[in-house]
Protein backbone atom coordinates (compact mmCIF):
# COMPACT_ATOMS: atom_id res chain seq x y z
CA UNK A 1 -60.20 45.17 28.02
CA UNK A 2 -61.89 43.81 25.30
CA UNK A 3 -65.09 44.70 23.65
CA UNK A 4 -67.33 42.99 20.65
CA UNK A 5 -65.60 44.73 17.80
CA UNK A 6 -62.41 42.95 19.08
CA UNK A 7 -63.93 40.04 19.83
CA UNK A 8 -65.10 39.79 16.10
CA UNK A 9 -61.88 40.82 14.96
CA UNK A 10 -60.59 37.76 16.96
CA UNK A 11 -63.18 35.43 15.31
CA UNK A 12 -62.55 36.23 11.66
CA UNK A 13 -58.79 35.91 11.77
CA UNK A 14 -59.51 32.32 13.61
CA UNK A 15 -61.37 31.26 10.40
CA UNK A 16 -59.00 33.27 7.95
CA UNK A 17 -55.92 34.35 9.52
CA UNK A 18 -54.84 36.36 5.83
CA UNK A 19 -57.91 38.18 5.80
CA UNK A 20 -57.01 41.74 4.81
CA UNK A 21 -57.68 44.56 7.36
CA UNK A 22 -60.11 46.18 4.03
CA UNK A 23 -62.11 43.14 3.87
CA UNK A 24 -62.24 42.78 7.85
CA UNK A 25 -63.62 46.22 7.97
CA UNK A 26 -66.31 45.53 5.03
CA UNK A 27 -67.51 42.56 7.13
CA UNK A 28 -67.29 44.20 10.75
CA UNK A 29 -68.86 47.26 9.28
CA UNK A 30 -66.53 50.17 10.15
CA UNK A 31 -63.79 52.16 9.04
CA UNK A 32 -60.63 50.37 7.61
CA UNK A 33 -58.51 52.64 9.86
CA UNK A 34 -60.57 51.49 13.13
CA UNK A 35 -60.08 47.92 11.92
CA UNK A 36 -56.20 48.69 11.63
CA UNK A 37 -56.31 50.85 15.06
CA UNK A 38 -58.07 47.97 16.70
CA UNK A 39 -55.43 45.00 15.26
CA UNK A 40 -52.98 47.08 16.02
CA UNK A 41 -53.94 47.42 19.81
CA UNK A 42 -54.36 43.33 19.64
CA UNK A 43 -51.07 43.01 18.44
CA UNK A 44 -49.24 45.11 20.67
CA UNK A 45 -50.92 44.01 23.83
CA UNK A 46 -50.55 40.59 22.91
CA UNK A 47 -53.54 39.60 22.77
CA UNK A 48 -52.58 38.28 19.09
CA UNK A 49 -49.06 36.40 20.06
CA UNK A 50 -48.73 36.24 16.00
CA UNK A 51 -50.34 34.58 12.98
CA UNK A 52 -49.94 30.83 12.60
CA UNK A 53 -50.80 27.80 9.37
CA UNK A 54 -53.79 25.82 10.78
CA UNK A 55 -53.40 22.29 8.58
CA UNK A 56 -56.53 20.93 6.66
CA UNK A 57 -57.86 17.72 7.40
CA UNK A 58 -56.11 16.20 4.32
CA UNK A 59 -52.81 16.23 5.89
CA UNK A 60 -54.16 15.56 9.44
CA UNK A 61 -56.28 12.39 8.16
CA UNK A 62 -52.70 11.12 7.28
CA UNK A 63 -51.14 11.27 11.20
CA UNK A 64 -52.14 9.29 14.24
CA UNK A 65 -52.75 11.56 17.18
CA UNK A 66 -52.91 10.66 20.43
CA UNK A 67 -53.46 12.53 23.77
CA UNK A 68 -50.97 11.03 26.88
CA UNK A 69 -51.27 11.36 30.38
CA UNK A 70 -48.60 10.95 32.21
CA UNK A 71 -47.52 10.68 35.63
CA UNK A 72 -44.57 11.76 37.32
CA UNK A 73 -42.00 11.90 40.12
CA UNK A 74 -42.05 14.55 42.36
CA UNK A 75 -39.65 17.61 41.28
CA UNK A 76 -39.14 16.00 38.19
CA UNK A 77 -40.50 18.67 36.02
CA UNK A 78 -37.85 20.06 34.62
CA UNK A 79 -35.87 17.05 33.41
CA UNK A 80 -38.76 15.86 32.01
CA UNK A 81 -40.00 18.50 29.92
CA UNK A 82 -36.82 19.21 28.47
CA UNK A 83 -36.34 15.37 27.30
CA UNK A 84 -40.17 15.39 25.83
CA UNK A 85 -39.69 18.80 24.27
CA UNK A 86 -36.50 16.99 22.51
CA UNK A 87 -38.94 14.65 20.81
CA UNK A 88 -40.26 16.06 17.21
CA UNK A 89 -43.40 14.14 17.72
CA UNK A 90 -44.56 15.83 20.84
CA UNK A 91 -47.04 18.97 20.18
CA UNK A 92 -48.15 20.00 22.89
CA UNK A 93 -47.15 19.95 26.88
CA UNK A 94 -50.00 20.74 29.27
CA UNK A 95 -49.32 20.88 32.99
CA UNK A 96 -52.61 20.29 34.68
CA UNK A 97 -54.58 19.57 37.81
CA UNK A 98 -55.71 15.89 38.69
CA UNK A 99 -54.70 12.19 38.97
CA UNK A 100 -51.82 13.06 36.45
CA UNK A 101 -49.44 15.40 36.10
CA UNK A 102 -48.95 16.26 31.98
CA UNK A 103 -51.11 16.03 29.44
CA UNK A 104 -48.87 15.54 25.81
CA UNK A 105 -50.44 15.96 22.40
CA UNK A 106 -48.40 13.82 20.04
CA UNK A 107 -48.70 12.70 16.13
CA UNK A 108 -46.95 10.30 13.89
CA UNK A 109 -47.18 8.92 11.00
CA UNK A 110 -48.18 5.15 11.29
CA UNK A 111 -49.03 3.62 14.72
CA UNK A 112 -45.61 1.73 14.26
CA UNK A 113 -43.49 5.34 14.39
CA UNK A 114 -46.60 6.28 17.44
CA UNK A 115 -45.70 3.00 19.41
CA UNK A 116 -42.06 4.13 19.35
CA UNK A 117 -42.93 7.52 20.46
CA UNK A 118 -45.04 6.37 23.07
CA UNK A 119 -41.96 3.49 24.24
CA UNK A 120 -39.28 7.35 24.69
CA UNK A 121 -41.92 8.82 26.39
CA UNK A 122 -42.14 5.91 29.05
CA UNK A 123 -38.50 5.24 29.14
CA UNK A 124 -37.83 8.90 30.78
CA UNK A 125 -36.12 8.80 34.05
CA UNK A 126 -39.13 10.09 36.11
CA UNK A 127 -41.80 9.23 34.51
CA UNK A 128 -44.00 6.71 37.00
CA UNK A 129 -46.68 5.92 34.45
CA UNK A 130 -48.41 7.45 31.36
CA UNK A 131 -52.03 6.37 29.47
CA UNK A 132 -52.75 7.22 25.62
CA UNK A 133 -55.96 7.97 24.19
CA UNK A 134 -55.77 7.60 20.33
CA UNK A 135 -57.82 9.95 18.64
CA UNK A 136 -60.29 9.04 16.09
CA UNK A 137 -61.95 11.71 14.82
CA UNK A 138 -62.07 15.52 15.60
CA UNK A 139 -65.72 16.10 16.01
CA UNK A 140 -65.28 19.93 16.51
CA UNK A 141 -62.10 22.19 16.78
CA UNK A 142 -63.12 25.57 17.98
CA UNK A 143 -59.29 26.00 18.90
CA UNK A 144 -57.52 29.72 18.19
């Protein structure tokens, strides 16, 4: 279970994911060894999975992003996601509840190389339809 201190913890690796346990405790206001004791527990429990580059919006400004919804034939899954998780372009692959059945998160470089991307992804044997939402802007990215 977790409490505040590890809920903190959580928060200031989100913004600064090389923060060192010293200057973690010095903000949180405890003992470096409880800091360690505590990111220790995270870690081994899985709460933290591992420690990851979050790119600036300098590089992102440079790729189209789009969110796709697609549709798709029953039992179909599995065929499926292994041909999308085959294309480089494809971030993300959300199962979810609804009208549709996956929800892709997918970036290119020009809306040329998106297009293409977007012409695999409807070309896959079992896939009845799919809609893109281009993204614009990212207005706020609380995302861990």
């Amino acid at each position: 279970m977790m409490d505040d201190l590890d809920r903190d913890i959580l928060r200031l690796l989100a913004g600064d994911a090389r923060l060192s346990v010293a200057v973690m405790a010095r903000k949180l206001k405890v003992a470096r060894s409880t800091a360690q004791a505590r990111l220790d527990r995270l870690e081994s429990t899985g709460v933290i999975a591992g420690y990851t580059l979050r790119l600036g919006e300098t590089l992102r400004a440079g790729r189209i992003r789009a969110s796709v919804l697609i549709s798709i034939e029953p039992r179909g899954q599995p065929a499926i996601l292994a041909r999308l998780k085959a294309i480089a372009e494809v971030e993300r692959i959300h199962t979810i509840s609804g009208r549709v059945d996956l929800l892709l998160e997918v970036g290119a470089a020009t809306t040329t190389a998106l297009d293409a991307v977007l012409g695999r992804i409807g070309e896959i044997e079992g896939v009845r339809s799919s809609e893109s939402l281009i993204h614009l802007s990212t207005k706020l990215d609380r995302s861990l």
